[in-house]
PDB file of N, CA and C in Angstrom:
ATOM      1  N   UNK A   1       5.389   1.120  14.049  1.00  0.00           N
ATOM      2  CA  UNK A   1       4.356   0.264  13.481  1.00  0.00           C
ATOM      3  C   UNK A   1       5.024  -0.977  12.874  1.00  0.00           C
ATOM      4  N   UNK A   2       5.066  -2.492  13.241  1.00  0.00           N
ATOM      5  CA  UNK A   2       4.958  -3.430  12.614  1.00  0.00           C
ATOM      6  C   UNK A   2       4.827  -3.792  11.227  1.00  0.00           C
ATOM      7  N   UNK A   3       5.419  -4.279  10.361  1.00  0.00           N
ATOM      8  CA  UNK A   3       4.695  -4.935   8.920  1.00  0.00           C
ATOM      9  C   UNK A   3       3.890  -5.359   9.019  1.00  0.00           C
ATOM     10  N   UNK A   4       3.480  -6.464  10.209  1.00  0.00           N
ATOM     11  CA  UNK A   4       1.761  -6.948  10.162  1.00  0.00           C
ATOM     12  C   UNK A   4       0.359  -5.998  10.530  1.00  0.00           C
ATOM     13  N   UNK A   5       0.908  -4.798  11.019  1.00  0.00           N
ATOM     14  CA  UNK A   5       0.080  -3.493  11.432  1.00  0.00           C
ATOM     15  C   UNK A   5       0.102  -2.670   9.903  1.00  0.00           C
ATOM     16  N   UNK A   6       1.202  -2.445   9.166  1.00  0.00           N
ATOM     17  CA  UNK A   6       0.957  -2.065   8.065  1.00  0.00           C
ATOM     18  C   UNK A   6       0.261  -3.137   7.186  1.00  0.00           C
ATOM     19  N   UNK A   7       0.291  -4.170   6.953  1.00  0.00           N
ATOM     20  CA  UNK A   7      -0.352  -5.157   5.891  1.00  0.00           C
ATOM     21  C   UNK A   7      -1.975  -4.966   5.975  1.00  0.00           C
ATOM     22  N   UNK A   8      -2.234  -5.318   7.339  1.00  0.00           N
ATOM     23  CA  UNK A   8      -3.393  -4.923   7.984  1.00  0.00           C
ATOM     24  C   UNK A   8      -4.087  -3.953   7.036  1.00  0.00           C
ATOM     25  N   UNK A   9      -3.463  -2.663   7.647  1.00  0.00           N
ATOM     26  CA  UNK A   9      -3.984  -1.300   7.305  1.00  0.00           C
ATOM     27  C   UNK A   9      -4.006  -1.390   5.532  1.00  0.00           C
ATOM     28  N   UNK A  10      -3.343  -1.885   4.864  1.00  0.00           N
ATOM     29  CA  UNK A  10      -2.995  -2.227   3.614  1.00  0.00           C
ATOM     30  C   UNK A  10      -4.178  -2.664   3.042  1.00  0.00           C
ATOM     31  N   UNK A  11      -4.287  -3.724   3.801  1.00  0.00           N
ATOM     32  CA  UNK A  11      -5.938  -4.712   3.391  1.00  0.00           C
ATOM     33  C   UNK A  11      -7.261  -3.893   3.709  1.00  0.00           C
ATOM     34  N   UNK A  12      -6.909  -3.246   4.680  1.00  0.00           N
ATOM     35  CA  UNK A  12      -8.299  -2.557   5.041  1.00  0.00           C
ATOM     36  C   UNK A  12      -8.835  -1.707   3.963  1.00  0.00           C
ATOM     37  N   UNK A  13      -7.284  -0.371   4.047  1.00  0.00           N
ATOM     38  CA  UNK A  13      -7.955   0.331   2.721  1.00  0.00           C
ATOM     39  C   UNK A  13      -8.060   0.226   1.153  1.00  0.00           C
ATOM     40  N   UNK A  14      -7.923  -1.472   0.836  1.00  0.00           N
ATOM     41  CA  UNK A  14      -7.751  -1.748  -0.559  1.00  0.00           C
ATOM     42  C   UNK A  14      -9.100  -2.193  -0.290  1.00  0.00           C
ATOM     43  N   UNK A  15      -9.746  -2.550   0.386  1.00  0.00           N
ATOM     44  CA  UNK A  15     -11.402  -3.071   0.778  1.00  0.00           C
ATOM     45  C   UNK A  15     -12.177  -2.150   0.664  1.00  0.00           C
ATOM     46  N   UNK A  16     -11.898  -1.136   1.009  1.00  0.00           N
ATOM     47  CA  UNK A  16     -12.616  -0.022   1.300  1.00  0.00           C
ATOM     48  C   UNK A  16     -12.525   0.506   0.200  1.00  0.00           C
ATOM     49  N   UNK A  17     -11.410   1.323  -0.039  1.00  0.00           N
ATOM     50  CA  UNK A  17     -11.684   2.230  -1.665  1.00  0.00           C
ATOM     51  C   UNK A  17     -12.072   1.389  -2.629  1.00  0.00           C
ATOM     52  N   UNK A  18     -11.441   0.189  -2.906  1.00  0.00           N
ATOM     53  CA  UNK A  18     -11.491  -0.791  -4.299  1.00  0.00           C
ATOM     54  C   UNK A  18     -12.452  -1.688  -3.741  1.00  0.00           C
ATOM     55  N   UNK A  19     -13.519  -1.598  -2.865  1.00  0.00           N
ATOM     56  CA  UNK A  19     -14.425  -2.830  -3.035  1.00  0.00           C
ATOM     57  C   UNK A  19     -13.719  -4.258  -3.319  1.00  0.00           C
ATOM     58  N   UNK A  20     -12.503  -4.278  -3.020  1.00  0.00           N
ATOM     59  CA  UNK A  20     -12.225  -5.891  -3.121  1.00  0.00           C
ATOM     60  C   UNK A  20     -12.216  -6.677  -1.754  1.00  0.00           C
ATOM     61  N   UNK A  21     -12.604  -8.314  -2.084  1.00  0.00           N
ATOM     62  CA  UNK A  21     -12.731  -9.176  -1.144  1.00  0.00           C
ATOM     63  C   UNK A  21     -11.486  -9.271  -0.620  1.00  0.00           C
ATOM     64  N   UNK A  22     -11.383  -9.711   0.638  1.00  0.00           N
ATOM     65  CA  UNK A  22     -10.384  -9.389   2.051  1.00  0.00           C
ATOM     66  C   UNK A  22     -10.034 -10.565   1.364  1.00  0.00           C
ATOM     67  N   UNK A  23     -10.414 -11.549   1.331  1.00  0.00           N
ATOM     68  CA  UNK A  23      -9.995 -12.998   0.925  1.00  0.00           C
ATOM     69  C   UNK A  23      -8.417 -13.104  -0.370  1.00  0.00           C
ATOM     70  N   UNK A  24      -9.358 -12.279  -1.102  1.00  0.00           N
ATOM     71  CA  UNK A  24      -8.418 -12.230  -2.715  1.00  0.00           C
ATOM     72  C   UNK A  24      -7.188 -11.113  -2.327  1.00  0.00           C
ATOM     73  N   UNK A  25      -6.989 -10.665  -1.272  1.00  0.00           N
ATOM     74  CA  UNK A  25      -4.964  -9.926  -0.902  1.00  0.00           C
ATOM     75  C   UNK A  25      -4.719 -10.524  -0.562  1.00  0.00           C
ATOM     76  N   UNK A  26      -3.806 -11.024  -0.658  1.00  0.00           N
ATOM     77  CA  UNK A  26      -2.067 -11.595   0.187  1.00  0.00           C
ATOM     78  C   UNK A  26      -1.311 -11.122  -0.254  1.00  0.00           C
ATOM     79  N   UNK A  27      -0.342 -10.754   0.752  1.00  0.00           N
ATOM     80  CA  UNK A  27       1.021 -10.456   0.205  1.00  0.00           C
ATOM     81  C   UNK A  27       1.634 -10.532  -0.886  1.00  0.00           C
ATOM     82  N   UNK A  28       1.525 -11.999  -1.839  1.00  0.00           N
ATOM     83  CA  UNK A  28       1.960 -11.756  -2.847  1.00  0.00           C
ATOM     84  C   UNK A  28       1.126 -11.081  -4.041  1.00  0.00           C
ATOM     85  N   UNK A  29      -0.481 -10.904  -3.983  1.00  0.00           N
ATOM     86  CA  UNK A  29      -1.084 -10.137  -4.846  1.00  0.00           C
ATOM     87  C   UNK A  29      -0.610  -9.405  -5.642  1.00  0.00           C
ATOM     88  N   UNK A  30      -0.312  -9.003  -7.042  1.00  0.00           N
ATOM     89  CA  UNK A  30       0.260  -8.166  -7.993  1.00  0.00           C
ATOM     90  C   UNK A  30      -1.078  -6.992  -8.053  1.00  0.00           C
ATOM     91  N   UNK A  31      -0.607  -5.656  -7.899  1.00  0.00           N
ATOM     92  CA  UNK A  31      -1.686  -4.846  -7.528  1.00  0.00           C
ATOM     93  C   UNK A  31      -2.329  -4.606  -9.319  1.00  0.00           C
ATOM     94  N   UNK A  32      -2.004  -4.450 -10.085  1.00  0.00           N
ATOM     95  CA  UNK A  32      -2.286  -4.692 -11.153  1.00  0.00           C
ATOM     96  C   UNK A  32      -3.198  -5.851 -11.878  1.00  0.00           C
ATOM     97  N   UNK A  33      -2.689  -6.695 -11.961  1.00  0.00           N
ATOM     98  CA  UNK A  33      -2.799  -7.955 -12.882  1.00  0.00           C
ATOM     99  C   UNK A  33      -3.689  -8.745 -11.667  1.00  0.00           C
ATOM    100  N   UNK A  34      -3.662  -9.318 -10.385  1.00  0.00           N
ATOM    101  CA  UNK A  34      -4.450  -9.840  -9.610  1.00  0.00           C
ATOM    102  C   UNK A  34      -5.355  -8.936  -8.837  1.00  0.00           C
ATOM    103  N   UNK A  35      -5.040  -7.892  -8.457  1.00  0.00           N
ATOM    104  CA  UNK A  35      -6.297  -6.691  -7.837  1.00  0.00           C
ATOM    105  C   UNK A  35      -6.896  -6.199  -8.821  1.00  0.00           C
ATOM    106  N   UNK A  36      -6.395  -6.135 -10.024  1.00  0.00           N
ATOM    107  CA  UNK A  36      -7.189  -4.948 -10.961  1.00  0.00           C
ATOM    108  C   UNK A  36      -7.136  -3.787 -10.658  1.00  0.00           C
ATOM    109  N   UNK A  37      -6.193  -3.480 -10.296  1.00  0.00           N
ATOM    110  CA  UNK A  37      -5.901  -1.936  -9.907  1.00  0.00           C
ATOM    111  C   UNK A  37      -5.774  -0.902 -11.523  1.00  0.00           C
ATOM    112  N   UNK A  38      -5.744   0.233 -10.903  1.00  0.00           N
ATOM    113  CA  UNK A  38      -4.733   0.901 -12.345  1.00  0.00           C
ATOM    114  C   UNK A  38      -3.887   2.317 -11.726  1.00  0.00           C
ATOM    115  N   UNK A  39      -3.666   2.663 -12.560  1.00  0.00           N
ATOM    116  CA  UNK A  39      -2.890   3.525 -12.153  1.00  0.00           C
ATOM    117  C   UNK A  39      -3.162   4.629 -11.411  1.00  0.00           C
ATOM    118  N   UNK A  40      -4.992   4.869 -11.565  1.00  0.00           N
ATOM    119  CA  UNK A  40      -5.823   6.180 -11.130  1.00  0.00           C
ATOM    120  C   UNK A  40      -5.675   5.958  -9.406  1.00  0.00           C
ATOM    121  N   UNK A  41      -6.291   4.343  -9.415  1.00  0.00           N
ATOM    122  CA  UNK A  41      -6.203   3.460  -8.205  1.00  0.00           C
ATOM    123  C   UNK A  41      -5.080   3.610  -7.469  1.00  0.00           C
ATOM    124  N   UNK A  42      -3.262   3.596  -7.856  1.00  0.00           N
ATOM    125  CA  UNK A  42      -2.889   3.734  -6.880  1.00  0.00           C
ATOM    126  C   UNK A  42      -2.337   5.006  -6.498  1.00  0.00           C
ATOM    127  N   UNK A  43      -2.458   6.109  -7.139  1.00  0.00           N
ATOM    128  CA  UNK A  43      -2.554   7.177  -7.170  1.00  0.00           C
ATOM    129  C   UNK A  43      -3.673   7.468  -5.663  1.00  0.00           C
ATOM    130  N   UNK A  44      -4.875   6.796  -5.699  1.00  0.00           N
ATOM    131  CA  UNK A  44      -6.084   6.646  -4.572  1.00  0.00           C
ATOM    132  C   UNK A  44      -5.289   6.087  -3.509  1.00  0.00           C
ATOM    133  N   UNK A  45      -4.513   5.507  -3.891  1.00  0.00           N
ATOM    134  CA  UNK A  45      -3.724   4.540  -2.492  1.00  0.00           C
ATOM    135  C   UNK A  45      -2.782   5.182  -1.989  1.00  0.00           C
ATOM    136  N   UNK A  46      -2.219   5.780  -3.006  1.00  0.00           N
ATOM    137  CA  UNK A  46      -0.570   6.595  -2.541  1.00  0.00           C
ATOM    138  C   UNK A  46      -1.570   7.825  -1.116  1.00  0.00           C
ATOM    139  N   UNK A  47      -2.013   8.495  -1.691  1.00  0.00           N
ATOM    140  CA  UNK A  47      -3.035   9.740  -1.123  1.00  0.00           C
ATOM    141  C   UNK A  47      -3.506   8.902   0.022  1.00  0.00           C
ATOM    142  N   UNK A  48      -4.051   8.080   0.563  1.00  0.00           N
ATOM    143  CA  UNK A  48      -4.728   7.420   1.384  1.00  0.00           C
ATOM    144  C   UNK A  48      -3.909   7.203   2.621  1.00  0.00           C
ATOM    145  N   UNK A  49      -2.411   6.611   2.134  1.00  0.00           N
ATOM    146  CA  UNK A  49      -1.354   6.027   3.121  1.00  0.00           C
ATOM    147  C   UNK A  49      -0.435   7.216   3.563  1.00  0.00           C
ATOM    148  N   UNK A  50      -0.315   8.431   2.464  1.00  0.00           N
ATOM    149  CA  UNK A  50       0.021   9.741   3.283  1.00  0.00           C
ATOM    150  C   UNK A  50      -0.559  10.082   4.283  1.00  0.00           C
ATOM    151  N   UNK A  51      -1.973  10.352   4.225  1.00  0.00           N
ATOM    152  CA  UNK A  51      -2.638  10.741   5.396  1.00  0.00           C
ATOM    153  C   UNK A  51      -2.825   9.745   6.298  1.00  0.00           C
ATOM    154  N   UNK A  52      -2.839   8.562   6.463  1.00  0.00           N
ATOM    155  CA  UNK A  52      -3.018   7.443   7.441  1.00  0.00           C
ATOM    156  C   UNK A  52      -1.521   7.245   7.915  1.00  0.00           C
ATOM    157  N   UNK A  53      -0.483   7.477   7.098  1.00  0.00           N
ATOM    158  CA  UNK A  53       0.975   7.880   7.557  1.00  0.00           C
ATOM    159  C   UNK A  53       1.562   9.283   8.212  1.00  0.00           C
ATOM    160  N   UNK A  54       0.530  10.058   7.904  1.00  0.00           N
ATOM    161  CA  UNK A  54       1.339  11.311   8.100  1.00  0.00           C
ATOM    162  C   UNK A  54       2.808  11.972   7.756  1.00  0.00           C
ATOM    163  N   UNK A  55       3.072  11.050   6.474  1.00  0.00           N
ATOM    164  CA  UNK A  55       4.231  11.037   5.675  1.00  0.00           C
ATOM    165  C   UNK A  55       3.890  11.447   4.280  1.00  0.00           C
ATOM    166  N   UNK A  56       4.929  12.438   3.615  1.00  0.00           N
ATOM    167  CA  UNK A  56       5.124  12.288   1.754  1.00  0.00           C
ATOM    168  C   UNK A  56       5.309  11.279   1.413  1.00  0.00           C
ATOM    169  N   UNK A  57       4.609  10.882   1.031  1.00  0.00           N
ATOM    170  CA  UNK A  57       5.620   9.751   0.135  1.00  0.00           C
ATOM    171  C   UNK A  57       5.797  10.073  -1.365  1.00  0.00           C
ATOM    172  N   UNK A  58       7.124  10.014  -2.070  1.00  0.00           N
ATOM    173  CA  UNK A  58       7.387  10.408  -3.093  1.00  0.00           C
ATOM    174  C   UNK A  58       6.813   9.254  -4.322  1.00  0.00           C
ATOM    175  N   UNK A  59       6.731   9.924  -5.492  1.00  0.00           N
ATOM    176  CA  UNK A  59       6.059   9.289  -6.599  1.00  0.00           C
ATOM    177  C   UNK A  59       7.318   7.759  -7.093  1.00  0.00           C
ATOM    178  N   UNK A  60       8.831   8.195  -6.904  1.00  0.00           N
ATOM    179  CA  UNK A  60       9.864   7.303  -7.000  1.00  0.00           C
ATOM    180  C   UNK A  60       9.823   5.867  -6.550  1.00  0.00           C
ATOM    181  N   UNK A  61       9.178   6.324  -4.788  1.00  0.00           N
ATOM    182  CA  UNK A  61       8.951   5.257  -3.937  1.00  0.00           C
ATOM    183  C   UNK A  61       8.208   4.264  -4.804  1.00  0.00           C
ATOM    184  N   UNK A  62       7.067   4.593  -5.638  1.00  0.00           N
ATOM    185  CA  UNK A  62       6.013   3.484  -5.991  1.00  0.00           C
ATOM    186  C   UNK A  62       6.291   2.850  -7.587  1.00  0.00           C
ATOM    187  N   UNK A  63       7.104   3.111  -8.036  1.00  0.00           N
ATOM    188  CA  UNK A  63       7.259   3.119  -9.443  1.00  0.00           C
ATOM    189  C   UNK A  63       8.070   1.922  -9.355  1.00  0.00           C
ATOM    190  N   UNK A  64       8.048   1.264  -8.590  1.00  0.00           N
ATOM    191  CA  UNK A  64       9.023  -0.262  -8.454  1.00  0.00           C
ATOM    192  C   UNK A  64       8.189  -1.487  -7.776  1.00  0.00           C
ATOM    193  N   UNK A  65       6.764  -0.224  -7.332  1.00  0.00           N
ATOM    194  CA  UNK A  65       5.729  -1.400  -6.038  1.00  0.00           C
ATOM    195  C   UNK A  65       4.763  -2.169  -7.391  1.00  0.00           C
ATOM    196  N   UNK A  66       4.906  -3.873  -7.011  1.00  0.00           N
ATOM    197  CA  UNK A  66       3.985  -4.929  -8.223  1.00  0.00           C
ATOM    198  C   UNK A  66       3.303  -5.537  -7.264  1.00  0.00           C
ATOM    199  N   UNK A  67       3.404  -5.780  -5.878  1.00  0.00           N
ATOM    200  CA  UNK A  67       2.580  -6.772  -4.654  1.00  0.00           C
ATOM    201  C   UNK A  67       2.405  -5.741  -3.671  1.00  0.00           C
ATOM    202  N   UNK A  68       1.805  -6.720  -2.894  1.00  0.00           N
ATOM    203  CA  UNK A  68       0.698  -5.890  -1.798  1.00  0.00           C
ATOM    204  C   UNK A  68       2.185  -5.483  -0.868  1.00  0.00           C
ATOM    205  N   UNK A  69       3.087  -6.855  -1.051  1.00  0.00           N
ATOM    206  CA  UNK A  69       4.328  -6.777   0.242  1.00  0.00           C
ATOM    207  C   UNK A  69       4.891  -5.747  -0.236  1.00  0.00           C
ATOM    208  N   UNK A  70       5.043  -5.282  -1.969  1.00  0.00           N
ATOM    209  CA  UNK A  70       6.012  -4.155  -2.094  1.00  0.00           C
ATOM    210  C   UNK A  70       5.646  -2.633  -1.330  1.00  0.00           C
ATOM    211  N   UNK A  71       4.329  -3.050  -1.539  1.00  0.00           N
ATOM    212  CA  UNK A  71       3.610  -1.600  -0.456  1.00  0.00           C
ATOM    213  C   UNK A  71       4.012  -1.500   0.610  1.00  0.00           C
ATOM    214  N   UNK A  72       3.901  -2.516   1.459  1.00  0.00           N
ATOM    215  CA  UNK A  72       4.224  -3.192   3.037  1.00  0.00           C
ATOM    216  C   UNK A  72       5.843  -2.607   3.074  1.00  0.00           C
ATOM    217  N   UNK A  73       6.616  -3.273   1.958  1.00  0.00           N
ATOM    218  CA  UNK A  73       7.873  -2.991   2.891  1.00  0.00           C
ATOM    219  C   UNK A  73       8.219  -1.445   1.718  1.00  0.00           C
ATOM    220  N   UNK A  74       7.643  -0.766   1.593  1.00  0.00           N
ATOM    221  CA  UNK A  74       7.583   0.672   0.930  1.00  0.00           C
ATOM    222  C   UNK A  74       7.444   1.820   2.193  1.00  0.00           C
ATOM    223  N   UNK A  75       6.243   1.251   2.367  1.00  0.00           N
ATOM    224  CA  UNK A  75       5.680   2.044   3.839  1.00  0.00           C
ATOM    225  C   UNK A  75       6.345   1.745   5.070  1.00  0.00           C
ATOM    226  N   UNK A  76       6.713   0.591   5.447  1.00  0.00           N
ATOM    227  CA  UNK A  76       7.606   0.205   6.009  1.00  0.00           C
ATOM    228  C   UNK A  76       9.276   0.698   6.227  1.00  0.00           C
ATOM    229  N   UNK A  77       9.650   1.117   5.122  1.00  0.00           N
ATOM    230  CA  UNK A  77      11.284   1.837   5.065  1.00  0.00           C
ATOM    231  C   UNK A  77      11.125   3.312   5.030  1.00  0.00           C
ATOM    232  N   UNK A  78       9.535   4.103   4.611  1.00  0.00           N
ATOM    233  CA  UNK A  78       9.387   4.989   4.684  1.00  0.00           C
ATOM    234  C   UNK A  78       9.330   5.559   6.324  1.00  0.00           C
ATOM    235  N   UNK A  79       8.556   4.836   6.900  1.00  0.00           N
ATOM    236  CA  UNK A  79       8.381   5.110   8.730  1.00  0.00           C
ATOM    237  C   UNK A  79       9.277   4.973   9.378  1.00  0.00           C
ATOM    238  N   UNK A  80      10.563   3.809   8.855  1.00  0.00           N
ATOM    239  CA  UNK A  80      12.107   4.118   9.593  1.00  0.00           C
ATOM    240  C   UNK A  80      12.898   4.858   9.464  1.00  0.00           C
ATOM    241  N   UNK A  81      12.536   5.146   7.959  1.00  0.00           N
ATOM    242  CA  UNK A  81      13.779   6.304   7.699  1.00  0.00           C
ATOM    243  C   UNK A  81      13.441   7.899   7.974  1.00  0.00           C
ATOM    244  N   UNK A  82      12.027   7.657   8.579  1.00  0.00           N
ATOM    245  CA  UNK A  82      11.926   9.456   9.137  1.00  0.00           C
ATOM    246  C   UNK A  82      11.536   8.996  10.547  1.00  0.00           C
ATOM    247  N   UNK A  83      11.973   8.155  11.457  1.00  0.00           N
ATOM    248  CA  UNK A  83      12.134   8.029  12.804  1.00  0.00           C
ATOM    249  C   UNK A  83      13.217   9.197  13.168  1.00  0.00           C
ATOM    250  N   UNK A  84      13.231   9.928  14.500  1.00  0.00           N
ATOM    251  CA  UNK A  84      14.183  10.216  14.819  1.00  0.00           C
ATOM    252  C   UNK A  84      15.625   9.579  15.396  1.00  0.00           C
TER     253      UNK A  84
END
């Protein structure tokens, strides 16, 4: 999968669970402070991109993610590093 196939998918389900406008993500979005996220929220997101990943992703991974790209290239190093 691509970064622009993950960003995608990124935008889709921040639309979907969080009711936010497609317009107001970009990449640099701070999921916090410009989405209005919180913590319950990405807890909703972490859960969302497991199953749309078919990957764990560990709680470590996200505790450093502030933009939409940190997600992107989160999910992104997660899908290479369990390639065979």
């Amino acid at each position: 999968m691509q970064k622009q196939e993950i960003y995608q998918q990124i935008c889709d389900l921040l639309v979907k669970l969080f009711e936010l406008d497609a317009d107001d993500i970009k990449p640099e979005s701070l999921l916090y402070e410009d989405l209005d996220l919180d913590s319950i929220d990405a807890v909703d997101l972490v859960v969302h991109l497991q199953k749309s990943t078919g990957r764990k992703i560990k709680p470590e991974m996200f505790k450093s993610v502030r933009t939409v790209q940190d997600v992107v290239d989160a999910i992104d190093d997660l899908l290479k590093s369990e390639q065979p």
